[in-house]
PDB file of N, CA and C in Angstrom:
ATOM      1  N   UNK A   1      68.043 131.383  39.239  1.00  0.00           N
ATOM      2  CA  UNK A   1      69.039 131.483  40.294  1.00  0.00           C
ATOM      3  C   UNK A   1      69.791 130.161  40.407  1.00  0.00           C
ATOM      4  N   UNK A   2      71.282 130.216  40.271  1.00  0.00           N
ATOM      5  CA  UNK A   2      71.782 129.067  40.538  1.00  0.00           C
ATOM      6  C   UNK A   2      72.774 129.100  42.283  1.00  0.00           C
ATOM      7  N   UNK A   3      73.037 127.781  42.046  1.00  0.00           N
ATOM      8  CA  UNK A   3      73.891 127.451  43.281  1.00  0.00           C
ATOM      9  C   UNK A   3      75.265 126.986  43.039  1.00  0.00           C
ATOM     10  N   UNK A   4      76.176 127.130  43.920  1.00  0.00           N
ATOM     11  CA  UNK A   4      77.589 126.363  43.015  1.00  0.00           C
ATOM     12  C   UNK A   4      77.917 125.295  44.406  1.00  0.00           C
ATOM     13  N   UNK A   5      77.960 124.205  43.946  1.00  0.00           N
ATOM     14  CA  UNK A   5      78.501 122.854  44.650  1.00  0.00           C
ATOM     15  C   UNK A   5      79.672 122.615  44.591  1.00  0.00           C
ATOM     16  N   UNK A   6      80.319 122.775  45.755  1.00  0.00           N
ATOM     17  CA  UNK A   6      81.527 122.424  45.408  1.00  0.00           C
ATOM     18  C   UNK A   6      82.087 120.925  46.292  1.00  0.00           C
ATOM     19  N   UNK A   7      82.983 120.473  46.193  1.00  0.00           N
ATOM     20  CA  UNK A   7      82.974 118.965  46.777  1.00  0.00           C
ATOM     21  C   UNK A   7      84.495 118.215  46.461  1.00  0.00           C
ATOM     22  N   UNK A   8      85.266 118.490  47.742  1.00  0.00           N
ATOM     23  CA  UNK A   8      86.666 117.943  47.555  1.00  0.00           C
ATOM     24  C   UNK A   8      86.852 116.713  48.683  1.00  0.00           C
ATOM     25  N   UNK A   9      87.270 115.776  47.575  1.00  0.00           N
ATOM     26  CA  UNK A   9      87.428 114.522  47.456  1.00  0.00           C
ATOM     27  C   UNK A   9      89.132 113.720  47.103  1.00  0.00           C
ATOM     28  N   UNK A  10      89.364 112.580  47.676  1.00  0.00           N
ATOM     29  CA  UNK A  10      90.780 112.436  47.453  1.00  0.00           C
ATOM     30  C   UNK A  10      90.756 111.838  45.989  1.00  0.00           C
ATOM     31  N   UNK A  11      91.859 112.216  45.551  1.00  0.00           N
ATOM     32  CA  UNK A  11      91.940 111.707  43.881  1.00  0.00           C
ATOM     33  C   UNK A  11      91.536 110.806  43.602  1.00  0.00           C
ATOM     34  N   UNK A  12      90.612 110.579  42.365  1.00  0.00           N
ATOM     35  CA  UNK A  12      90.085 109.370  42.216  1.00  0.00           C
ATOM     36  C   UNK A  12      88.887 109.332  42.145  1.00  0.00           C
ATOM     37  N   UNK A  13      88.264 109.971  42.945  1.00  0.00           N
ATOM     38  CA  UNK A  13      86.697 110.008  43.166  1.00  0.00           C
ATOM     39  C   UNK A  13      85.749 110.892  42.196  1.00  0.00           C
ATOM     40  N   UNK A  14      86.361 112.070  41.717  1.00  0.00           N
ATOM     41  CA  UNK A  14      85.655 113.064  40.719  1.00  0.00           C
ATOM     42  C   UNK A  14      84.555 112.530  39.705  1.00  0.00           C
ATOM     43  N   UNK A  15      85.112 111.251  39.145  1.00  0.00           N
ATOM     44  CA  UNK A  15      83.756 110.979  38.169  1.00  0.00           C
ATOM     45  C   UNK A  15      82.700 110.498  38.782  1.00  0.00           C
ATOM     46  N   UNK A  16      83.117 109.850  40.266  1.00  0.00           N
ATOM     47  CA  UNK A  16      81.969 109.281  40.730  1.00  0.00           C
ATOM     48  C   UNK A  16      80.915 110.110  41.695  1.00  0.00           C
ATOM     49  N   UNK A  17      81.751 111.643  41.657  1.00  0.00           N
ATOM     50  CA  UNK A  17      80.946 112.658  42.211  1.00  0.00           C
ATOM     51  C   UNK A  17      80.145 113.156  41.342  1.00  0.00           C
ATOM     52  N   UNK A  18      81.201 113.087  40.178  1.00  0.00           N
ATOM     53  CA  UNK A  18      79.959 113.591  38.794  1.00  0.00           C
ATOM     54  C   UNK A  18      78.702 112.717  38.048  1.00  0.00           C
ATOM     55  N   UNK A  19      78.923 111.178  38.911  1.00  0.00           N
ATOM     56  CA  UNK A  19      78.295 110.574  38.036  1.00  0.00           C
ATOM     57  C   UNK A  19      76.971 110.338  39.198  1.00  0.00           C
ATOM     58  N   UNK A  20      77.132 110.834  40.120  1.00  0.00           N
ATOM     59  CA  UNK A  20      75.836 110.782  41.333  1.00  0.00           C
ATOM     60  C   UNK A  20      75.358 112.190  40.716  1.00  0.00           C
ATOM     61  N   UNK A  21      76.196 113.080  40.610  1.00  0.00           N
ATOM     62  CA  UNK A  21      75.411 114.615  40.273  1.00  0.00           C
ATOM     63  C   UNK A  21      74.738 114.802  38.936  1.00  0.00           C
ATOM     64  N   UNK A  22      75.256 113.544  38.203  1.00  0.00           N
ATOM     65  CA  UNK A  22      74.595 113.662  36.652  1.00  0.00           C
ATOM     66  C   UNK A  22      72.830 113.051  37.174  1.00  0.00           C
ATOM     67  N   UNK A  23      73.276 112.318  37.837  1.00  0.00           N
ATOM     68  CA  UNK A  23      72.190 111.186  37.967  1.00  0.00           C
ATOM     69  C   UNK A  23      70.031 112.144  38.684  1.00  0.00           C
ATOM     70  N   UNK A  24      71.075 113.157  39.251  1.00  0.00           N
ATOM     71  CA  UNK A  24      70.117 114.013  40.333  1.00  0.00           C
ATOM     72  C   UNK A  24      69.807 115.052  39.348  1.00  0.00           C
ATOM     73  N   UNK A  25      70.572 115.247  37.990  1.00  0.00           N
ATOM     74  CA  UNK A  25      69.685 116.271  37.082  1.00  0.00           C
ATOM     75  C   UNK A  25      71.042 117.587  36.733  1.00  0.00           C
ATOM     76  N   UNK A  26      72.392 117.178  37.601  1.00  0.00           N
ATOM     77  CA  UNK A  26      72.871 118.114  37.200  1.00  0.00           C
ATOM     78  C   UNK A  26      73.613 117.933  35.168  1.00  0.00           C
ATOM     79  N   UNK A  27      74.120 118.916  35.198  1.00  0.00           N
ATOM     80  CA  UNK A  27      74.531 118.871  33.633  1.00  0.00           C
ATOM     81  C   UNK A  27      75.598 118.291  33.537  1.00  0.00           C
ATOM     82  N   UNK A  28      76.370 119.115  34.303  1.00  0.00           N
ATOM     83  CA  UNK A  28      78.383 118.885  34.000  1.00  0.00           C
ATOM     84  C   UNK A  28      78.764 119.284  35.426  1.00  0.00           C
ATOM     85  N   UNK A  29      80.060 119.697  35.341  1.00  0.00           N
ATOM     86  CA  UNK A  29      81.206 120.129  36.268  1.00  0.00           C
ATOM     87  C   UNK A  29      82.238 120.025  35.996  1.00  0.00           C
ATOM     88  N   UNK A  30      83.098 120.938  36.839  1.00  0.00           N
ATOM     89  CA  UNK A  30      84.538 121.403  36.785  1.00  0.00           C
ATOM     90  C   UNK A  30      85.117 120.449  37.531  1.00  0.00           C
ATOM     91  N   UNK A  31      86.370 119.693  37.004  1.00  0.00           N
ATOM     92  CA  UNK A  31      87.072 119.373  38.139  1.00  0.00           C
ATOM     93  C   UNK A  31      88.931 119.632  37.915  1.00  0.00           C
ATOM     94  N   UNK A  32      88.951 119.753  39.123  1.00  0.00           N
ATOM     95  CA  UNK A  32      90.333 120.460  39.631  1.00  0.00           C
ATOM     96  C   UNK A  32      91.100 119.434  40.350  1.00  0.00           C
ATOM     97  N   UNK A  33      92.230 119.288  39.746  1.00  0.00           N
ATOM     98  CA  UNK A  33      93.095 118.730  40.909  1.00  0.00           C
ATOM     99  C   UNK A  33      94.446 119.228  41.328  1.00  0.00           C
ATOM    100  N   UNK A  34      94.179 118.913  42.460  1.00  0.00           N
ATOM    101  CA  UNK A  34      95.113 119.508  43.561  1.00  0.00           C
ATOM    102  C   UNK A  34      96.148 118.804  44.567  1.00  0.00           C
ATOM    103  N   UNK A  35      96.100 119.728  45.966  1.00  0.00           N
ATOM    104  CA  UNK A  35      97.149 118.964  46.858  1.00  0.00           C
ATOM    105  C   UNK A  35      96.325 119.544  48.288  1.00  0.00           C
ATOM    106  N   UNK A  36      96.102 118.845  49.012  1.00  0.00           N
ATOM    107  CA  UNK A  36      95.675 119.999  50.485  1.00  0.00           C
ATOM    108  C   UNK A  36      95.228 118.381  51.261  1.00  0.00           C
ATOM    109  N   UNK A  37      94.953 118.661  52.786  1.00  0.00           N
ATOM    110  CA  UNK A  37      94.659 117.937  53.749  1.00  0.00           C
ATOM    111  C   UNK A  37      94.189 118.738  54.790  1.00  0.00           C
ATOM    112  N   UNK A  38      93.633 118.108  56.047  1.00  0.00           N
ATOM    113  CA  UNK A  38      93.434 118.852  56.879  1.00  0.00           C
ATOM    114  C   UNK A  38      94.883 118.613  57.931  1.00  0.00           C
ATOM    115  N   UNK A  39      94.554 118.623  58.829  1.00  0.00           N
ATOM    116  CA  UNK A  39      96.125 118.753  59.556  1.00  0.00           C
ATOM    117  C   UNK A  39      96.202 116.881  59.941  1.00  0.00           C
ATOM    118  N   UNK A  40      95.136 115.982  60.053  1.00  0.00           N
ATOM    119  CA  UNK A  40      95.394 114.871  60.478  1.00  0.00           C
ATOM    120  C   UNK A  40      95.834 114.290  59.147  1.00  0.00           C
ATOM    121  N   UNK A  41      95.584 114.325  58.419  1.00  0.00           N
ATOM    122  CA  UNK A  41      96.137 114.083  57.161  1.00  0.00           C
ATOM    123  C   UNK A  41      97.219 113.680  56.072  1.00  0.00           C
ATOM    124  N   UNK A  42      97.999 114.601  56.910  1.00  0.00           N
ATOM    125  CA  UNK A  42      99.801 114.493  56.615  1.00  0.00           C
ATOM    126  C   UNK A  42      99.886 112.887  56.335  1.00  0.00           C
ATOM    127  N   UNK A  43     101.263 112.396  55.277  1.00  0.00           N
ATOM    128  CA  UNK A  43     101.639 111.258  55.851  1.00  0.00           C
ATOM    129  C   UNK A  43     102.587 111.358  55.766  1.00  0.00           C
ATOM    130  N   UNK A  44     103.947 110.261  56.552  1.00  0.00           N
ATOM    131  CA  UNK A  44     105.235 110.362  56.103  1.00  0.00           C
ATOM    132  C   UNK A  44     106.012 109.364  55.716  1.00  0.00           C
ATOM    133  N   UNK A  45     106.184 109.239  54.304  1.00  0.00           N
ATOM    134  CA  UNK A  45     107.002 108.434  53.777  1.00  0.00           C
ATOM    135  C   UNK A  45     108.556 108.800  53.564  1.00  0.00           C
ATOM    136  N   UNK A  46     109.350 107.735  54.387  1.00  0.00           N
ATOM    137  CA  UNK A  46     110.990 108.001  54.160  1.00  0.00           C
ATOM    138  C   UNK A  46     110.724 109.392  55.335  1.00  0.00           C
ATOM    139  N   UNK A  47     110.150 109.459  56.232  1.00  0.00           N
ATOM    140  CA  UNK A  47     110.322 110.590  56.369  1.00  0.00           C
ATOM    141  C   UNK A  47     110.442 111.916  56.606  1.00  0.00           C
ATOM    142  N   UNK A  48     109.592 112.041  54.873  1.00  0.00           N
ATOM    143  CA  UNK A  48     108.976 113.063  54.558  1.00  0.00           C
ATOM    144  C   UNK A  48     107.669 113.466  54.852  1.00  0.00           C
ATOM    145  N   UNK A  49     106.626 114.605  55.003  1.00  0.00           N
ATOM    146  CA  UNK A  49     105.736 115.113  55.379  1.00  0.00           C
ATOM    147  C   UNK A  49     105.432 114.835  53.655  1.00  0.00           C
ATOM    148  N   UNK A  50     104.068 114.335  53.078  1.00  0.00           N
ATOM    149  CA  UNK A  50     103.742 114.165  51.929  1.00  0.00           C
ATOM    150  C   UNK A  50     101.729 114.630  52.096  1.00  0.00           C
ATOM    151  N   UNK A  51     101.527 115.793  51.083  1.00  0.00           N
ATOM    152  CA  UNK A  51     100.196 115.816  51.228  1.00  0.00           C
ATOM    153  C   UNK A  51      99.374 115.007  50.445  1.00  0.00           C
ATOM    154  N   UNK A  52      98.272 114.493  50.749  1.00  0.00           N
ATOM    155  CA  UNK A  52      97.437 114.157  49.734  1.00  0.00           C
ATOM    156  C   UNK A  52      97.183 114.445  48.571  1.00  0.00           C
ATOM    157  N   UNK A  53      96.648 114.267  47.458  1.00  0.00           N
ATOM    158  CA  UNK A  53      96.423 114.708  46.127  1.00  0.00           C
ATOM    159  C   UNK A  53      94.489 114.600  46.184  1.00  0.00           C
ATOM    160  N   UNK A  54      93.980 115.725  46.367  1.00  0.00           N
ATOM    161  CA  UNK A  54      92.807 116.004  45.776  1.00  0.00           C
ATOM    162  C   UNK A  54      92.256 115.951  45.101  1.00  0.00           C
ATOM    163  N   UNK A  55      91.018 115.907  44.407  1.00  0.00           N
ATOM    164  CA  UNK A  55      89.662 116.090  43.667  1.00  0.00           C
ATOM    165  C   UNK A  55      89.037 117.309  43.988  1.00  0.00           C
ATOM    166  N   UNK A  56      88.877 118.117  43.065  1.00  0.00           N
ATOM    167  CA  UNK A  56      87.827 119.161  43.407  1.00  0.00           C
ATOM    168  C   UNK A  56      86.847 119.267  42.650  1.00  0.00           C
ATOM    169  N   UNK A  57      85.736 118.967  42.656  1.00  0.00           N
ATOM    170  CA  UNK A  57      84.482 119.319  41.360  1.00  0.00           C
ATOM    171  C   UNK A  57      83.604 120.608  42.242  1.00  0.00           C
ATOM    172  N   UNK A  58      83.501 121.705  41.345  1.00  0.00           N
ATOM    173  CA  UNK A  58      82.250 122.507  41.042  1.00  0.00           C
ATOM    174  C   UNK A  58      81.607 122.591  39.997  1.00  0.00           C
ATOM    175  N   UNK A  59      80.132 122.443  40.296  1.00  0.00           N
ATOM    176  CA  UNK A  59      78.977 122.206  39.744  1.00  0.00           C
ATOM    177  C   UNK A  59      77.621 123.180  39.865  1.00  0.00           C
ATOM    178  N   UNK A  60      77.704 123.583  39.315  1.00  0.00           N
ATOM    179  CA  UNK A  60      76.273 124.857  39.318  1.00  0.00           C
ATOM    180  C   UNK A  60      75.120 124.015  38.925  1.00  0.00           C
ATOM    181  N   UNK A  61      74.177 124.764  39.917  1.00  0.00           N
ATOM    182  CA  UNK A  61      72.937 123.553  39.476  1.00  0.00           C
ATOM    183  C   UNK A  61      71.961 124.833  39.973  1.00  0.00           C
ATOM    184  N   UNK A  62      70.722 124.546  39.152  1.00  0.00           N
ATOM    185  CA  UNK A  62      69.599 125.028  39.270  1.00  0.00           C
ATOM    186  C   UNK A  62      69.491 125.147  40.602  1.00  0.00           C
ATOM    187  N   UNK A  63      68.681 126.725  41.125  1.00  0.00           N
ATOM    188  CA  UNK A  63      68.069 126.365  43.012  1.00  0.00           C
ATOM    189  C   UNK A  63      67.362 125.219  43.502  1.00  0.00           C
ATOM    190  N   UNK A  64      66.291 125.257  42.099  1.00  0.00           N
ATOM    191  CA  UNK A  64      65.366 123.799  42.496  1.00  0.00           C
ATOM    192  C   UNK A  64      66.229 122.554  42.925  1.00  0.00           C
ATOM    193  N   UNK A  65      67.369 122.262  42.454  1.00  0.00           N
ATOM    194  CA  UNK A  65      67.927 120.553  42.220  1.00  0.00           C
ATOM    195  C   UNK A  65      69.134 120.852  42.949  1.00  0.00           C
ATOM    196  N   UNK A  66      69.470 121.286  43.451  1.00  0.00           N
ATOM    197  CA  UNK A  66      70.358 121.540  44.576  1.00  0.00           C
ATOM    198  C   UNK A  66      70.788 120.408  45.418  1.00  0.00           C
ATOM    199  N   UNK A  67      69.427 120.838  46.453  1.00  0.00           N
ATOM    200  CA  UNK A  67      69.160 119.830  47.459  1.00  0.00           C
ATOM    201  C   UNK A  67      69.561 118.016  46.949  1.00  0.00           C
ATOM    202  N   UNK A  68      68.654 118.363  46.094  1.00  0.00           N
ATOM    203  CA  UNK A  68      68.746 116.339  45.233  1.00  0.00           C
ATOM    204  C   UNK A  68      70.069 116.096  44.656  1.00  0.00           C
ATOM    205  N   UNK A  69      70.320 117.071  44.602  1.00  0.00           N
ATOM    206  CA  UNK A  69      72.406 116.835  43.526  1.00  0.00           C
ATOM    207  C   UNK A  69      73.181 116.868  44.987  1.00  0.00           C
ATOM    208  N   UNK A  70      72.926 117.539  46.050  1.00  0.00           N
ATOM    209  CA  UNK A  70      73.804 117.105  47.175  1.00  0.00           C
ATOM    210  C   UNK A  70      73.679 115.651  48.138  1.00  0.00           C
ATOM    211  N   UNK A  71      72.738 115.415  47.785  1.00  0.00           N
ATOM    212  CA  UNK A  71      71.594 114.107  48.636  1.00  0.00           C
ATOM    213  C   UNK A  71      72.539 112.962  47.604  1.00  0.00           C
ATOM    214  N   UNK A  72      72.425 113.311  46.446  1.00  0.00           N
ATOM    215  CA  UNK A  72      72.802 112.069  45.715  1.00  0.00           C
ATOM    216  C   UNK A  72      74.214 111.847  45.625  1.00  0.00           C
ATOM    217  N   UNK A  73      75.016 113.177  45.827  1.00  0.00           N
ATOM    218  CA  UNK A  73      76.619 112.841  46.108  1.00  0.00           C
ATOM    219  C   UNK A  73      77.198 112.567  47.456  1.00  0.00           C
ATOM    220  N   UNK A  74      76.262 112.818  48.288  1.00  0.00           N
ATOM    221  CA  UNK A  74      76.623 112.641  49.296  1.00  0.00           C
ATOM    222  C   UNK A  74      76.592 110.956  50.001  1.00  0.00           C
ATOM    223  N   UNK A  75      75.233 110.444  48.765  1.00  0.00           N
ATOM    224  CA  UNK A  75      74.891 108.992  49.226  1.00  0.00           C
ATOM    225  C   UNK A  75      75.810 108.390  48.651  1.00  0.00           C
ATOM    226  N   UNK A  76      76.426 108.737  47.333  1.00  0.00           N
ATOM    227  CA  UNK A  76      77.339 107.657  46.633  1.00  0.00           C
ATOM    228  C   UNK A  76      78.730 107.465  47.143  1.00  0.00           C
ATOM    229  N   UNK A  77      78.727 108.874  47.786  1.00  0.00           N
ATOM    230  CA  UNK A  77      80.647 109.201  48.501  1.00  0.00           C
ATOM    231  C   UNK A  77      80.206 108.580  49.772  1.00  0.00           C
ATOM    232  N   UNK A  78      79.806 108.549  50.634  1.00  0.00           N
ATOM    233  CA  UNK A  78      79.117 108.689  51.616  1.00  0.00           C
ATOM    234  C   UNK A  78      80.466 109.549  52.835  1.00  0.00           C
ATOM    235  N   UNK A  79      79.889 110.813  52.335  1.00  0.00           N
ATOM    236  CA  UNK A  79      80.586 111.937  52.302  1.00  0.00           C
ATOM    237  C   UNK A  79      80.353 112.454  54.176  1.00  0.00           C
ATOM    238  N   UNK A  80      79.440 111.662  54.856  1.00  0.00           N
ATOM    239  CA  UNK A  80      79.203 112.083  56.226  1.00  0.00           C
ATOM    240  C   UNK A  80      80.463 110.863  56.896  1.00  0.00           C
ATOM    241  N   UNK A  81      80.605 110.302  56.346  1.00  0.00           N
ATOM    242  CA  UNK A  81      82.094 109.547  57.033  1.00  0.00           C
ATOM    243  C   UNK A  81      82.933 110.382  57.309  1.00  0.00           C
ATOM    244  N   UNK A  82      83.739 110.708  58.582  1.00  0.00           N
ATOM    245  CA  UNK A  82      84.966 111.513  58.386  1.00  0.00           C
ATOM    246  C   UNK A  82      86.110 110.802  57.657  1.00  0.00           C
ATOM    247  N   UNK A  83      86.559 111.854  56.807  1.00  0.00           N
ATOM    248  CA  UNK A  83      87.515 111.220  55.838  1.00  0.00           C
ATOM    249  C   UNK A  83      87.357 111.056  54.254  1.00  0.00           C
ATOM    250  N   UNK A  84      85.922 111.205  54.259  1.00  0.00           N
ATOM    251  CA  UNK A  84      85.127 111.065  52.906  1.00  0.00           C
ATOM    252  C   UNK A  84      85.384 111.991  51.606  1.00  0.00           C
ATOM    253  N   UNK A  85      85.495 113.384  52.400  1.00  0.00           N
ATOM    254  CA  UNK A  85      85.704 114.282  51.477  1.00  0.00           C
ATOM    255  C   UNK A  85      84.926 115.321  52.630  1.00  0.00           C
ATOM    256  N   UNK A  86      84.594 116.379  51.997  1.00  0.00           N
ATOM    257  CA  UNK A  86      83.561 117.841  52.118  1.00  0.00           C
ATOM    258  C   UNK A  86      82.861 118.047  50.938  1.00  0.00           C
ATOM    259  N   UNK A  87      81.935 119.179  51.450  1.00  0.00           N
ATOM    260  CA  UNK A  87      80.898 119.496  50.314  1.00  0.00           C
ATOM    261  C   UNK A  87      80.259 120.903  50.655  1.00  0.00           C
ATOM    262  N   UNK A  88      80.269 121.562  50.063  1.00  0.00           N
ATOM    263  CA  UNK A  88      79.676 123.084  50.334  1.00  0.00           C
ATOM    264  C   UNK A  88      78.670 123.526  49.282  1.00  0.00           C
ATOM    265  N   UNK A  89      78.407 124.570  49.355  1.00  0.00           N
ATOM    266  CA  UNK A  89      77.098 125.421  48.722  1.00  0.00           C
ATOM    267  C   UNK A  89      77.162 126.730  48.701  1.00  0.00           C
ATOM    268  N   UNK A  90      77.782 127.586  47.678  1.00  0.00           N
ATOM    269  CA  UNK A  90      77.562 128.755  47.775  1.00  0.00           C
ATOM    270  C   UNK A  90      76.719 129.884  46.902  1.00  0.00           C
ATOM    271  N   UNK A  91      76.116 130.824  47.107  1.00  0.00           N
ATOM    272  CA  UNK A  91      75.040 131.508  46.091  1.00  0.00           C
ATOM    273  C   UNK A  91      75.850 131.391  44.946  1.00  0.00           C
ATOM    274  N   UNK A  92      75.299 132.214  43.871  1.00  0.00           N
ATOM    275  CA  UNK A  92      76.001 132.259  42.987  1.00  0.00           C
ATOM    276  C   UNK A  92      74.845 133.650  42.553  1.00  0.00           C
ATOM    277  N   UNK A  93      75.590 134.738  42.221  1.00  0.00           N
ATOM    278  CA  UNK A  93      75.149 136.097  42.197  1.00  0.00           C
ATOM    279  C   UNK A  93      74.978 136.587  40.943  1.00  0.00           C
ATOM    280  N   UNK A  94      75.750 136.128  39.577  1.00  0.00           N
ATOM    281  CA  UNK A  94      75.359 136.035  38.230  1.00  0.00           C
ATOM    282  C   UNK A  94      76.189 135.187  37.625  1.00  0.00           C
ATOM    283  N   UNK A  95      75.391 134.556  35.926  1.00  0.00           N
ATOM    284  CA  UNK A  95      76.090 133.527  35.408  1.00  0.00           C
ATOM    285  C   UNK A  95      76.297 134.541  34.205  1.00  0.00           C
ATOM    286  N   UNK A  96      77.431 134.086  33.286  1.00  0.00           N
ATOM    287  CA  UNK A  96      77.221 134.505  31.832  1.00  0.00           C
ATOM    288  C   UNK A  96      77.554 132.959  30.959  1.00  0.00           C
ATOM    289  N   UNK A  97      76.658 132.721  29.762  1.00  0.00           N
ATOM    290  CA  UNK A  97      77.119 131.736  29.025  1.00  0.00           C
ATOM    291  C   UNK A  97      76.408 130.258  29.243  1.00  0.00           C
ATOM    292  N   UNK A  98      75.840 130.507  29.952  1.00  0.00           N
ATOM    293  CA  UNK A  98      75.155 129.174  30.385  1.00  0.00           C
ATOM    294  C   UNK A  98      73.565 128.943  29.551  1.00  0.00           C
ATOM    295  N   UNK A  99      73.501 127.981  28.971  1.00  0.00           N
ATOM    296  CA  UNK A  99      72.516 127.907  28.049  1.00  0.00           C
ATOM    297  C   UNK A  99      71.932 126.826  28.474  1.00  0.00           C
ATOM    298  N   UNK A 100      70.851 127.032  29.027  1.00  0.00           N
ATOM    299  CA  UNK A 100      69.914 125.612  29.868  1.00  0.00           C
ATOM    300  C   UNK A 100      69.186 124.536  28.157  1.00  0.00           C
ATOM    301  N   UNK A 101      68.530 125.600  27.895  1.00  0.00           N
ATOM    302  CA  UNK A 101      68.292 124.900  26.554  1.00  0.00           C
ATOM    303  C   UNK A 101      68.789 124.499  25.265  1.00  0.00           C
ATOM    304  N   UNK A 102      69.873 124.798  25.264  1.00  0.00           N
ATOM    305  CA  UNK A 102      71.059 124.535  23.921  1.00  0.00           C
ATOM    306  C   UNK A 102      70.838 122.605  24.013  1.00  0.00           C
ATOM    307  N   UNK A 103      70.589 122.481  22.341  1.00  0.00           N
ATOM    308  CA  UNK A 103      71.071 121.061  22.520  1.00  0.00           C
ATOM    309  C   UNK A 103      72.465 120.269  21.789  1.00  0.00           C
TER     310      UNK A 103
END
């Protein structure tokens, strides 16, 4: 059974989300970049209303190592700051392609 981690961060930060999640046992991850804020967020240059530029990594990790892959991104971002980023957890209901033992 896996879990999917997901964890958006302002640009910039992705390897260092991946490199706390490598560290806790995960394998890899996806990362995405984007545009979004929450509403305090906005800034305005000249102006203009300008959004942030995002980081998004998802990361599937074993049920067991979950817990320790969120503990460890959360210590390196220190992701309980407001402002830090977010971080979620959602089931994950089937995988295809994923080969734990491939070397």
């Amino acid at each position: 059974m896996y879990k999917k981690i997901t964890v958006i961060v302002d640009r910039g930060n992705a390897e260092d989300v991946m490199t706390a999640a490598r560290s806790a046992g995960a394998r890899g991850g996806t990362i995405l970049h984007g545009r979004g804020s929450s509403h305090h967020e906005y800034k305005k240059i000249f102006g203009i209303e300008v959004e942030p530029e995002k980081d998004m990594v998802i990361i599937l990790t074993p049920k067991d190592i979950t817990q320790k892959v969120l503990d460890a991104i959360a210590g390196k971002l220190d992701i309980d700051v407001p402002g830090n980023g977010i971080m979620y957890v959602e089931p994950v209901a089937a995988t295809r392609g994923l080969f734990e033992n491939r070397k």
